[in-house]
PDB file of N, CA and C in Angstrom:
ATOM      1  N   UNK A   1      12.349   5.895 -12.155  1.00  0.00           N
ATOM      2  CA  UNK A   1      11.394   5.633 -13.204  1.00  0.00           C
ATOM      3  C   UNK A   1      11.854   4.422 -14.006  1.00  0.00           C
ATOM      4  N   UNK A   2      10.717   3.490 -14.458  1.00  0.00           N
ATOM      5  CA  UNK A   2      11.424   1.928 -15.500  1.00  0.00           C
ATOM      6  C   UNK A   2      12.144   1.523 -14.481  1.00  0.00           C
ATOM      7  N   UNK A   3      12.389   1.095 -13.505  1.00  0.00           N
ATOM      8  CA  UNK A   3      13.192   0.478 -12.457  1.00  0.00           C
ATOM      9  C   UNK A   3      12.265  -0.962 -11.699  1.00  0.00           C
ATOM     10  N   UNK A   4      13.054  -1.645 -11.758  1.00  0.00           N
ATOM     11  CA  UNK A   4      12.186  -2.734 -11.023  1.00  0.00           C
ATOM     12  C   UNK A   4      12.100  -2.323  -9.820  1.00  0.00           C
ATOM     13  N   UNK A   5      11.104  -2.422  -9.325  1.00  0.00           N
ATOM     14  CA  UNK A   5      10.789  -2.178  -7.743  1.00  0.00           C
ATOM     15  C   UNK A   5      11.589  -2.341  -6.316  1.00  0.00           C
ATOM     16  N   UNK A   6      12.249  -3.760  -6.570  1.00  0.00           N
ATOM     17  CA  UNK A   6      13.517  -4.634  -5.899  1.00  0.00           C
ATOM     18  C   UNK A   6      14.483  -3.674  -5.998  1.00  0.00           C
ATOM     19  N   UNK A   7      15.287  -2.986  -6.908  1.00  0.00           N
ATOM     20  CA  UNK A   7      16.028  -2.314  -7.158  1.00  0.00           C
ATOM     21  C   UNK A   7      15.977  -0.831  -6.521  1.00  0.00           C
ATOM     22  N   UNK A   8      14.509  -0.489  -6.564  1.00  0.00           N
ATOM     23  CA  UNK A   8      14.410   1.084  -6.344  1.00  0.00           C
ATOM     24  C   UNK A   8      13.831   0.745  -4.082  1.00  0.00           C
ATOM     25  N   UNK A   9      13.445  -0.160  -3.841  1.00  0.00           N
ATOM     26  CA  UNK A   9      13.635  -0.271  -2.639  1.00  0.00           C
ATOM     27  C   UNK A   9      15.264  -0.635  -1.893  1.00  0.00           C
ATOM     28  N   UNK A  10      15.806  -1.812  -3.141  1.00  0.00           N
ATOM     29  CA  UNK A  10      17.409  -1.907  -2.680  1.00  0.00           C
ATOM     30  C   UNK A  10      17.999  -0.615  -2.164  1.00  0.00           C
ATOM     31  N   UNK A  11      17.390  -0.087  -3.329  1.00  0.00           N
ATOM     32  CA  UNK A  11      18.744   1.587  -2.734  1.00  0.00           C
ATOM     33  C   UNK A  11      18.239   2.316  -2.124  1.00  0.00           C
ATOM     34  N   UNK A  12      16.707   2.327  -1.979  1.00  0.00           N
ATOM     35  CA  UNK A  12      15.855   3.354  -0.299  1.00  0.00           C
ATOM     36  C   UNK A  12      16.584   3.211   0.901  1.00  0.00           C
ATOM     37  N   UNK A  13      16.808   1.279   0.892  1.00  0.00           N
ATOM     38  CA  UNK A  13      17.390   0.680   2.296  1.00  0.00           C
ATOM     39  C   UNK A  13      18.893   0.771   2.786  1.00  0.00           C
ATOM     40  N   UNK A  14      19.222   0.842   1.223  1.00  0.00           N
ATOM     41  CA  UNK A  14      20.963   0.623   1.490  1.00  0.00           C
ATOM     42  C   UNK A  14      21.361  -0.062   2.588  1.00  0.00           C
ATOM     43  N   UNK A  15      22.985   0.061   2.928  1.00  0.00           N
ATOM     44  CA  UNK A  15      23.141  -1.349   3.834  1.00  0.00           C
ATOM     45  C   UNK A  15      22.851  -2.999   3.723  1.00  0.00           C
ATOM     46  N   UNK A  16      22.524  -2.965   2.179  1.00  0.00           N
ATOM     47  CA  UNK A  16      22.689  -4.411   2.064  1.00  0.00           C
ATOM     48  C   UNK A  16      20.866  -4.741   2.798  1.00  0.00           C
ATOM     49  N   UNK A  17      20.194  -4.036   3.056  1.00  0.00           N
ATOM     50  CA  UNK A  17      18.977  -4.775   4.164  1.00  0.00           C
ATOM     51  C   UNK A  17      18.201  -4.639   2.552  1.00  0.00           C
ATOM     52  N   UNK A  18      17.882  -6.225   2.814  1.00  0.00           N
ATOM     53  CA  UNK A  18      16.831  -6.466   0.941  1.00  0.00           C
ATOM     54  C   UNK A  18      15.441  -6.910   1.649  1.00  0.00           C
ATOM     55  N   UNK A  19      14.803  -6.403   0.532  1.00  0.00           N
ATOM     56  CA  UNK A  19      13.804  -6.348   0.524  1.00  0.00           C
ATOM     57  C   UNK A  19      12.589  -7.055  -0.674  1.00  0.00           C
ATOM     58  N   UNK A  20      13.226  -8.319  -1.199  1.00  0.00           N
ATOM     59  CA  UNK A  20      12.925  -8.768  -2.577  1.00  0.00           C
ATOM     60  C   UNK A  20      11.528  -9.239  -2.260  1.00  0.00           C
ATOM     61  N   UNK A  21      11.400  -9.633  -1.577  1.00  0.00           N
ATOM     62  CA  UNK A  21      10.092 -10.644  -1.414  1.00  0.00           C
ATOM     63  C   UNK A  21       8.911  -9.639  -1.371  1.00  0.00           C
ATOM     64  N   UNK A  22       8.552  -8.604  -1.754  1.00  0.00           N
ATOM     65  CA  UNK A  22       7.810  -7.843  -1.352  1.00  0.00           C
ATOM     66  C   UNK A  22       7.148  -7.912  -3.033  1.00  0.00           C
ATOM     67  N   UNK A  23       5.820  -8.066  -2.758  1.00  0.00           N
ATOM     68  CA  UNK A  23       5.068  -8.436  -4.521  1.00  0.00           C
ATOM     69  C   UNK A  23       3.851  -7.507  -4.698  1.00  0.00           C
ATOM     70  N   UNK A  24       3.789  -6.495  -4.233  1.00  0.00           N
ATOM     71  CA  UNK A  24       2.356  -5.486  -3.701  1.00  0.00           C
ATOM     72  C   UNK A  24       2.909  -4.308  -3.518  1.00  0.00           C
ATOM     73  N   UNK A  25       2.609  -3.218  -4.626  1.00  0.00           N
ATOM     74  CA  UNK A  25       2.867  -1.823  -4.603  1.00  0.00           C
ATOM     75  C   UNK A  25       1.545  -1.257  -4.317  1.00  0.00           C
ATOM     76  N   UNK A  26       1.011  -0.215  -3.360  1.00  0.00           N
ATOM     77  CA  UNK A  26      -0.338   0.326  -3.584  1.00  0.00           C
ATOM     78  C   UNK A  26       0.229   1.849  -3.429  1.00  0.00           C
ATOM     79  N   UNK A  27       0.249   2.209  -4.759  1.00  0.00           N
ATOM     80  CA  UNK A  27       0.029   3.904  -4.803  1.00  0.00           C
ATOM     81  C   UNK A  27      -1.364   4.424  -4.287  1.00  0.00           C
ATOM     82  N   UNK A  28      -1.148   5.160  -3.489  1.00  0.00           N
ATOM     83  CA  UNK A  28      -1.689   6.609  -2.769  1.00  0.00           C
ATOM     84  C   UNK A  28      -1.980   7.842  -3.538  1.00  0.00           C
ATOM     85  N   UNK A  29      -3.166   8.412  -3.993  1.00  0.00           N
ATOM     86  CA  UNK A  29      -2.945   9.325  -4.624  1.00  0.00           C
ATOM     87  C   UNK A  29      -3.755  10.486  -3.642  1.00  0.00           C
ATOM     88  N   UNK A  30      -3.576  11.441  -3.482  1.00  0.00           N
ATOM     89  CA  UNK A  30      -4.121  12.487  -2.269  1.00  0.00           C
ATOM     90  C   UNK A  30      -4.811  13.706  -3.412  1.00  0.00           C
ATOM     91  N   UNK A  31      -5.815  13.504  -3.712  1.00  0.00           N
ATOM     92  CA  UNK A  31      -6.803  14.455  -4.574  1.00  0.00           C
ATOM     93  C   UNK A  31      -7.482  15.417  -3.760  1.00  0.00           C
ATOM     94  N   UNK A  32      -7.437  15.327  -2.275  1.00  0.00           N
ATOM     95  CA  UNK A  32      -7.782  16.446  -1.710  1.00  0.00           C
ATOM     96  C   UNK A  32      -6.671  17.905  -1.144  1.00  0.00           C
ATOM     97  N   UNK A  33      -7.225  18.843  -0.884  1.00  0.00           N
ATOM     98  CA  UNK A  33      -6.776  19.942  -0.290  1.00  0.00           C
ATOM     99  C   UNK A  33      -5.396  19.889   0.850  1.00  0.00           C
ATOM    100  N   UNK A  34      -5.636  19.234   1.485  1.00  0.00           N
ATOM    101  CA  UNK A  34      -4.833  19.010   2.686  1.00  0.00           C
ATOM    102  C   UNK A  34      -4.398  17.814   2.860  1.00  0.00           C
ATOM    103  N   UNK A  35      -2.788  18.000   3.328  1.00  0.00           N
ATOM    104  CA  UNK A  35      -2.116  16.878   3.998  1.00  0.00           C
ATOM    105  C   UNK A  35      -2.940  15.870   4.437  1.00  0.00           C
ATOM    106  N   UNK A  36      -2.680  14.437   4.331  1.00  0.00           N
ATOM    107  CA  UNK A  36      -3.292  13.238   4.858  1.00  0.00           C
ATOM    108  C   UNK A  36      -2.086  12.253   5.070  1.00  0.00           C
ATOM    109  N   UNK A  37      -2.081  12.028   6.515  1.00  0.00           N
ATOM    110  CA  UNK A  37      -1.479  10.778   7.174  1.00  0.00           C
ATOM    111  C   UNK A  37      -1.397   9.343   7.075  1.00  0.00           C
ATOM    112  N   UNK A  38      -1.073   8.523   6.784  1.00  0.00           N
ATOM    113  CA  UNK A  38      -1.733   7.357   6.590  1.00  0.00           C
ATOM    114  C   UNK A  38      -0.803   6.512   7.600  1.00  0.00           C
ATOM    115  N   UNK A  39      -1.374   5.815   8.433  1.00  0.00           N
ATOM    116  CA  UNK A  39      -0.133   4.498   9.263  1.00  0.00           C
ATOM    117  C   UNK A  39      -0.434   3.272   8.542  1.00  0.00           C
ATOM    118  N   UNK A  40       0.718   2.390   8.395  1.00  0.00           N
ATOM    119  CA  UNK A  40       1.217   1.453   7.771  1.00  0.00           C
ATOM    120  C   UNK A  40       0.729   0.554   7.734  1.00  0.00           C
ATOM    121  N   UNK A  41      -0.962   0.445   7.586  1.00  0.00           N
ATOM    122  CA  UNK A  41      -1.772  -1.203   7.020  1.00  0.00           C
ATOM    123  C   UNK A  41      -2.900  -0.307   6.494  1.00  0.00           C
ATOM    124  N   UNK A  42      -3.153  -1.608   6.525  1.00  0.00           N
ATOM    125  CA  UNK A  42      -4.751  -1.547   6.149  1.00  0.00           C
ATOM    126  C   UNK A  42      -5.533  -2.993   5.660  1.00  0.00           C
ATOM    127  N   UNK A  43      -6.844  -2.835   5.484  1.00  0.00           N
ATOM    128  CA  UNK A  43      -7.666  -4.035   5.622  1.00  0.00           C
ATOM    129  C   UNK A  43      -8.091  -4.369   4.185  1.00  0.00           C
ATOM    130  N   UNK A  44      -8.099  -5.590   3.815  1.00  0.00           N
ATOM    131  CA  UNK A  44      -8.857  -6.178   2.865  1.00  0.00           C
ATOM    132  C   UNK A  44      -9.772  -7.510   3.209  1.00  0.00           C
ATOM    133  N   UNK A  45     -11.094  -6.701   2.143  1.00  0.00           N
ATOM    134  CA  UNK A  45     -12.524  -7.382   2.380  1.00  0.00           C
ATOM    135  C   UNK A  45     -12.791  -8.277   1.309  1.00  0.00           C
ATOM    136  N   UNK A  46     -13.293  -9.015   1.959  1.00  0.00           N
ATOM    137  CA  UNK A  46     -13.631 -10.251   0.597  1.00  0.00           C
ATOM    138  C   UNK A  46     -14.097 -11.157   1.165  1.00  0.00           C
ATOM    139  N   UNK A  47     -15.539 -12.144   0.860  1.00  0.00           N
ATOM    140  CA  UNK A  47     -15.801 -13.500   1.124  1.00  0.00           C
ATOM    141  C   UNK A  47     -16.429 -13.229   2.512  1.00  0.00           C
ATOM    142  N   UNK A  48     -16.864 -12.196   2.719  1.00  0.00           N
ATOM    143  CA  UNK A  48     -17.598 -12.125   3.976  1.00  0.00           C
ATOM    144  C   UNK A  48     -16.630 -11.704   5.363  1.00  0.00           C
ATOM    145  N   UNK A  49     -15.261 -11.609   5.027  1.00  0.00           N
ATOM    146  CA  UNK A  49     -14.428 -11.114   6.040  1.00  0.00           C
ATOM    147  C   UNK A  49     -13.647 -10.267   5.656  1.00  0.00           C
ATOM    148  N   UNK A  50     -13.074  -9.885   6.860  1.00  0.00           N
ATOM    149  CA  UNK A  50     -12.022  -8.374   6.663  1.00  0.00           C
ATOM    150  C   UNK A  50     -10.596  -8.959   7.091  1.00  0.00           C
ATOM    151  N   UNK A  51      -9.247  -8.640   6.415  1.00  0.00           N
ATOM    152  CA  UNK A  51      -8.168  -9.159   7.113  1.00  0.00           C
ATOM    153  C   UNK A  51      -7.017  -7.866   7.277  1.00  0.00           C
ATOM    154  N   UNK A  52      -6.774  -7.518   8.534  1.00  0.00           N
ATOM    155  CA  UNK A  52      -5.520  -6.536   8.179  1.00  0.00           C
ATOM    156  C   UNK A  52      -4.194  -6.944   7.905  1.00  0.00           C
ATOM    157  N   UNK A  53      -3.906  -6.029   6.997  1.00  0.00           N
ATOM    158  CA  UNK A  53      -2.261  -6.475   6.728  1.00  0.00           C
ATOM    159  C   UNK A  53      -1.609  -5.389   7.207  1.00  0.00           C
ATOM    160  N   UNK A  54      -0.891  -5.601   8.449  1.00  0.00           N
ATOM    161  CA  UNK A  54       0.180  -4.666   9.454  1.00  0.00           C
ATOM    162  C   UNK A  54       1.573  -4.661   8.949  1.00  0.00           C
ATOM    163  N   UNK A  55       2.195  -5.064   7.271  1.00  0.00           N
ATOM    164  CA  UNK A  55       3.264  -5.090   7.123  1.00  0.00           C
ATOM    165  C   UNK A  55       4.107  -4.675   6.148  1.00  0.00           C
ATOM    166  N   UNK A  56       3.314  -3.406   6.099  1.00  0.00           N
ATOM    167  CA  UNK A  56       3.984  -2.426   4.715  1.00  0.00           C
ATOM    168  C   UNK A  56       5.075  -1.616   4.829  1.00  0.00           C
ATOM    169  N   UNK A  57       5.693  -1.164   3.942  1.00  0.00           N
ATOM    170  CA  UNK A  57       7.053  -0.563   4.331  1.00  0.00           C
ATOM    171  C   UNK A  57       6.348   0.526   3.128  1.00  0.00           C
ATOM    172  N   UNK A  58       7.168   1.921   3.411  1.00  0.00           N
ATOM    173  CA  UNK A  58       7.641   1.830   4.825  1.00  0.00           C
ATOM    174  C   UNK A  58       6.810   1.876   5.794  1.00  0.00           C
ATOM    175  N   UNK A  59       7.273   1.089   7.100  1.00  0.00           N
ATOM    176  CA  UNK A  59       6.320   1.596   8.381  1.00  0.00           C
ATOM    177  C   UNK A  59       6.545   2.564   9.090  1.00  0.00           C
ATOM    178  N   UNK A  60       5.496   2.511  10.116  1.00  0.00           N
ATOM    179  CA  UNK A  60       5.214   4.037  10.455  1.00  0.00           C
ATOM    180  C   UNK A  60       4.353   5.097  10.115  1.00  0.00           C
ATOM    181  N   UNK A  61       4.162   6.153  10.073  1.00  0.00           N
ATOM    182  CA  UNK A  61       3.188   7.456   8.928  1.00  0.00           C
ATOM    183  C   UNK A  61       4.044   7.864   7.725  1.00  0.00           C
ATOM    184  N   UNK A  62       2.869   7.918   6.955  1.00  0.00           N
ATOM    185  CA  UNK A  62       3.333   8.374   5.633  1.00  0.00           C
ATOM    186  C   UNK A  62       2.513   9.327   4.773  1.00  0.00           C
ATOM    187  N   UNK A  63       2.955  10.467   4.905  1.00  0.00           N
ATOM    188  CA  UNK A  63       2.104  12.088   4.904  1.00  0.00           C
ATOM    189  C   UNK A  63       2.365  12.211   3.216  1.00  0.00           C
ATOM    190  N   UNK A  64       1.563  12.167   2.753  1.00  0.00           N
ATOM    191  CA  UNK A  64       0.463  12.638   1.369  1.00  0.00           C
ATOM    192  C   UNK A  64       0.359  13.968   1.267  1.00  0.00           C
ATOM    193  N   UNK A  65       0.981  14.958   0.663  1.00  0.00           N
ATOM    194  CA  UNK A  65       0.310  16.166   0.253  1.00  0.00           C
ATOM    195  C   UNK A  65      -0.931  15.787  -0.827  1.00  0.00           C
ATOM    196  N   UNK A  66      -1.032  17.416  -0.633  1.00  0.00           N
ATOM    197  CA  UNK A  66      -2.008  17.348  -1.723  1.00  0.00           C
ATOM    198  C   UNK A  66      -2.170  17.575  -3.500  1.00  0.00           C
ATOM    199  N   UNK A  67      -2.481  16.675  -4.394  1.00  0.00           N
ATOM    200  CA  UNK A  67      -1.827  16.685  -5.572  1.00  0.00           C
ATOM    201  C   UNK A  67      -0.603  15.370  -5.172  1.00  0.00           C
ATOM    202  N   UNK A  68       0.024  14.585  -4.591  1.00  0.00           N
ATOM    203  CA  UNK A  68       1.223  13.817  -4.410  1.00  0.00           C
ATOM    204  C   UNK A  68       0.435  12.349  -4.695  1.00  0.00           C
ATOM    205  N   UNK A  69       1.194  11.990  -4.930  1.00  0.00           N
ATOM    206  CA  UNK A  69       1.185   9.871  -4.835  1.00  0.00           C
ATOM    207  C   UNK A  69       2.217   9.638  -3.937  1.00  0.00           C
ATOM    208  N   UNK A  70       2.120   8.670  -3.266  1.00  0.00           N
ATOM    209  CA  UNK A  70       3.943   7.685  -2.823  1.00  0.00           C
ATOM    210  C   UNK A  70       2.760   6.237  -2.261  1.00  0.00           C
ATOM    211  N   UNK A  71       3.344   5.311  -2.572  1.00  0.00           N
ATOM    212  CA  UNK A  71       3.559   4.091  -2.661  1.00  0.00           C
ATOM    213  C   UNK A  71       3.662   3.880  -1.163  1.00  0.00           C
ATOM    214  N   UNK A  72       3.179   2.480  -0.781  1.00  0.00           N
ATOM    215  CA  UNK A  72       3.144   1.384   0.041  1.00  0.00           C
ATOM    216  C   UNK A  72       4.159   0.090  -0.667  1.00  0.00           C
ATOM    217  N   UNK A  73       4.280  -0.901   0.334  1.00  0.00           N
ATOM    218  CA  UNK A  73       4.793  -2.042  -0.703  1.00  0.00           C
ATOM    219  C   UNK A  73       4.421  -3.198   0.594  1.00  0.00           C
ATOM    220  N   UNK A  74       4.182  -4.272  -0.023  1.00  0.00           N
ATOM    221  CA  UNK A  74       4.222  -5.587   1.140  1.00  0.00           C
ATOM    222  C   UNK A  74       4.379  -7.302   0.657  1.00  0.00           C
ATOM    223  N   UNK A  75       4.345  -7.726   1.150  1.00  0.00           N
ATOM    224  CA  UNK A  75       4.689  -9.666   0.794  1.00  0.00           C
ATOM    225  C   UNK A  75       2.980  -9.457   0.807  1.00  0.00           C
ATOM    226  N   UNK A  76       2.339 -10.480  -0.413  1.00  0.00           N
ATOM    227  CA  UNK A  76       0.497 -10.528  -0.429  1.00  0.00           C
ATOM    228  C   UNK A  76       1.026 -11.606  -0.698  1.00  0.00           C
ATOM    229  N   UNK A  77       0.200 -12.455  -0.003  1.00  0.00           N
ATOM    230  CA  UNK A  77      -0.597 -14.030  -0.162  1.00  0.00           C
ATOM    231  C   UNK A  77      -1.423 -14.205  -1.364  1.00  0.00           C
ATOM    232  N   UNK A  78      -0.703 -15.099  -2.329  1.00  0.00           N
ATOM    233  CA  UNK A  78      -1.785 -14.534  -3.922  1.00  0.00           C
ATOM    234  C   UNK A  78      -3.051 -15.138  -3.440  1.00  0.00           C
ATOM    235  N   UNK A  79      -3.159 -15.867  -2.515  1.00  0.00           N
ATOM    236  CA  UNK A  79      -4.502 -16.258  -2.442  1.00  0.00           C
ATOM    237  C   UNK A  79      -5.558 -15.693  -2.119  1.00  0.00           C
ATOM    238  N   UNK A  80      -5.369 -14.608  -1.080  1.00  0.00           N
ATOM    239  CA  UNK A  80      -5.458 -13.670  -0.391  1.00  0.00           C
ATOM    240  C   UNK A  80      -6.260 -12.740  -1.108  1.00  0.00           C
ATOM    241  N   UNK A  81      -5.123 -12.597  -2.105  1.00  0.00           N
ATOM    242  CA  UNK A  81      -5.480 -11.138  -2.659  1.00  0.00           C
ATOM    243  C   UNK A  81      -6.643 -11.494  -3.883  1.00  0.00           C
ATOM    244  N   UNK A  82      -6.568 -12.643  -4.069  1.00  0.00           N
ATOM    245  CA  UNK A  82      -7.511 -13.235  -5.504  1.00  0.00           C
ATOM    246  C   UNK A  82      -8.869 -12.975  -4.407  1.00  0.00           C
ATOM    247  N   UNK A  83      -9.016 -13.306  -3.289  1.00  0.00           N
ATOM    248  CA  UNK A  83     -10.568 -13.688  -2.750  1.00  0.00           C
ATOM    249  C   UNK A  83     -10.710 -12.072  -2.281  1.00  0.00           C
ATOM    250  N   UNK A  84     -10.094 -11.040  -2.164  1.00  0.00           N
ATOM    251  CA  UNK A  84     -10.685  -9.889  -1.863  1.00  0.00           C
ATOM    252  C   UNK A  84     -11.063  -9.201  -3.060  1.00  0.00           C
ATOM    253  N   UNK A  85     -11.928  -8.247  -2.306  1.00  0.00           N
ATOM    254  CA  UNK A  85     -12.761  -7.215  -3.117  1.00  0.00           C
ATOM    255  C   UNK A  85     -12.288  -6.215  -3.188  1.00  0.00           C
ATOM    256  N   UNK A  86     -12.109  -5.486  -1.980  1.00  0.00           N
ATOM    257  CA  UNK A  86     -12.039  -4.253  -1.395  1.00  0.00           C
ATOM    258  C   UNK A  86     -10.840  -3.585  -0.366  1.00  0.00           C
ATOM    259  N   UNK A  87      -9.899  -2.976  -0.626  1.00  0.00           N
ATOM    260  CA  UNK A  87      -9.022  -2.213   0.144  1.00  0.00           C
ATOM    261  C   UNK A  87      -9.906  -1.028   0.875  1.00  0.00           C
ATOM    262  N   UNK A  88      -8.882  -0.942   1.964  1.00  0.00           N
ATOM    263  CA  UNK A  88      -9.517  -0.040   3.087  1.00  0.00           C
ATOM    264  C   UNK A  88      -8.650   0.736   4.084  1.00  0.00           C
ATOM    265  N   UNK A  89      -8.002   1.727   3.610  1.00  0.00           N
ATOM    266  CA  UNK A  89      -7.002   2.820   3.528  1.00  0.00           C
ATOM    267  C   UNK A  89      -7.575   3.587   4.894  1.00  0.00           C
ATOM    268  N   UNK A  90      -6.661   3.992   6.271  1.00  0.00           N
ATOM    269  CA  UNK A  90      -7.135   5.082   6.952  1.00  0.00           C
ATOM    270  C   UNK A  90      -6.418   5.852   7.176  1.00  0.00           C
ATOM    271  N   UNK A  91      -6.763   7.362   7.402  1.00  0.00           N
ATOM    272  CA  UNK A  91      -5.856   8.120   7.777  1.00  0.00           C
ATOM    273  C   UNK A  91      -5.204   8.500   9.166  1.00  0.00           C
ATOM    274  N   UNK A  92      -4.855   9.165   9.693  1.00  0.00           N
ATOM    275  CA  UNK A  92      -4.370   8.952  11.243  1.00  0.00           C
ATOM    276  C   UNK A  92      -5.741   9.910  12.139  1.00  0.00           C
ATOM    277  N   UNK A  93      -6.663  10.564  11.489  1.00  0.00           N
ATOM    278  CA  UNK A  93      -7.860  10.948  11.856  1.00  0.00           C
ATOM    279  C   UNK A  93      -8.875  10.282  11.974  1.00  0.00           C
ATOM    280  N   UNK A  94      -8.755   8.949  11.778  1.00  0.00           N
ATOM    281  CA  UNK A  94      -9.957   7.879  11.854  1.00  0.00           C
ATOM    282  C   UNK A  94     -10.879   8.214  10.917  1.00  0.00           C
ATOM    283  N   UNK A  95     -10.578   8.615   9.543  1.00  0.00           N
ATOM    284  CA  UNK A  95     -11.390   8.247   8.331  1.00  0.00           C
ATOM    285  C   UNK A  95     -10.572   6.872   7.040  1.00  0.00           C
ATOM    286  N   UNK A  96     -11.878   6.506   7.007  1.00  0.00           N
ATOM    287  CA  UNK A  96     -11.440   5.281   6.041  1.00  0.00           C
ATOM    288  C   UNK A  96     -11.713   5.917   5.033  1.00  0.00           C
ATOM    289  N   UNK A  97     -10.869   5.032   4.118  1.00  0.00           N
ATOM    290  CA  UNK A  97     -11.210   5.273   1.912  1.00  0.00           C
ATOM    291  C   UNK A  97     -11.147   3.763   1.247  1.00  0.00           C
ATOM    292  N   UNK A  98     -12.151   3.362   1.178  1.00  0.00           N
ATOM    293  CA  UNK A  98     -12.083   2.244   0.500  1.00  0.00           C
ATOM    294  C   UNK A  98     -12.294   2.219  -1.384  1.00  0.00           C
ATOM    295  N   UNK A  99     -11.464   1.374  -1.585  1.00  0.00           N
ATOM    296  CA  UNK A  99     -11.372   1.051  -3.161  1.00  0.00           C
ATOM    297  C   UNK A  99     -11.649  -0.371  -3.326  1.00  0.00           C
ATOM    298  N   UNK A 100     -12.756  -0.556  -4.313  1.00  0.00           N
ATOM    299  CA  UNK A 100     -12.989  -1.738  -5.357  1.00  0.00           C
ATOM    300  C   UNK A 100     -11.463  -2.142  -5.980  1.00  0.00           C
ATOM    301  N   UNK A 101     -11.477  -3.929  -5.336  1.00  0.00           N
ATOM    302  CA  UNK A 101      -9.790  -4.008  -6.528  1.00  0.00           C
ATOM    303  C   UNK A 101     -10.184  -3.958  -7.703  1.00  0.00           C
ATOM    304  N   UNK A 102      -9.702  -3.709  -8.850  1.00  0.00           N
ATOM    305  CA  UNK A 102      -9.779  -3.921  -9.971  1.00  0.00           C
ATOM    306  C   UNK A 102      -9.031  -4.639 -10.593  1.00  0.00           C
ATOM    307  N   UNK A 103      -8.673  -5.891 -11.251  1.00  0.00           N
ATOM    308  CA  UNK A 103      -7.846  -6.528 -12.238  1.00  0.00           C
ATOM    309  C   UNK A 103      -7.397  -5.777 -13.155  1.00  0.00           C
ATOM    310  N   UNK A 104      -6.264  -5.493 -13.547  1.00  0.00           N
ATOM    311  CA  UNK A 104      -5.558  -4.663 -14.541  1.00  0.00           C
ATOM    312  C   UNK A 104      -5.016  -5.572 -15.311  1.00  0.00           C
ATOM    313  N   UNK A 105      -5.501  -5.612 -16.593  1.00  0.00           N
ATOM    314  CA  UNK A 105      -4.451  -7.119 -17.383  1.00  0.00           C
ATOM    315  C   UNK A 105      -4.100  -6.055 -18.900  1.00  0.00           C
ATOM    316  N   UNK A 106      -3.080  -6.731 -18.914  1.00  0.00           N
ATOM    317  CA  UNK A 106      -2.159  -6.059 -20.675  1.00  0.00           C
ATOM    318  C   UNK A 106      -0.944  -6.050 -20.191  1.00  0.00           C
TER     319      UNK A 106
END
């Protein structure tokens, strides 16, 4: 908790393997009943196209109870991320969840 991000992935990885460059946290929050899977991308829409980003850590599946959050993290292209709209989350059942980005400023 209050931890810079760099820091709280430093010590996930241990062994010295860093992970600084990574500028994109997307918490997960699982408001339904049952376990949900998620594998390690997902797509963002904007400007008339869709782009996947295949390079979140951790990779692999990452199982969501229900009631839980846990975090994604990845390197975003600020440019990237300024021209999208829309994230697009799937689970390992072939349902999507898409979210409106929202700007958060303060």
């Amino acid at each position: 908790m209050n931890s810079a991000m760099e820091e709280v992935i430093n010590f996930k990885t241990a062994c010295s393997f860093r992970l600084a460059d990574q500028n994109l946290e997307i918490q997960v929050s699982n408001t339904g009943p049952e376990e949900v899977t998620l594998p390690s991308y997902f797509d963002l829409e904007g400007e008339g196209k869709s782009t996947r980003i295949a390079t979140l850590f951790p990779s692999g599946l990452l199982c969501v109870g229900p009631g839980e959050v846990k975090s994604f993290y990845c390197t975003m292209d600020e440019t990237l991320w300024r021209t999208a709209r829309t994230i697009v989350l799937y689970d390992s059942a072939g349902q999507s969840y898409r979210q409106e980005i929202v700007e958060v400023t303060g």
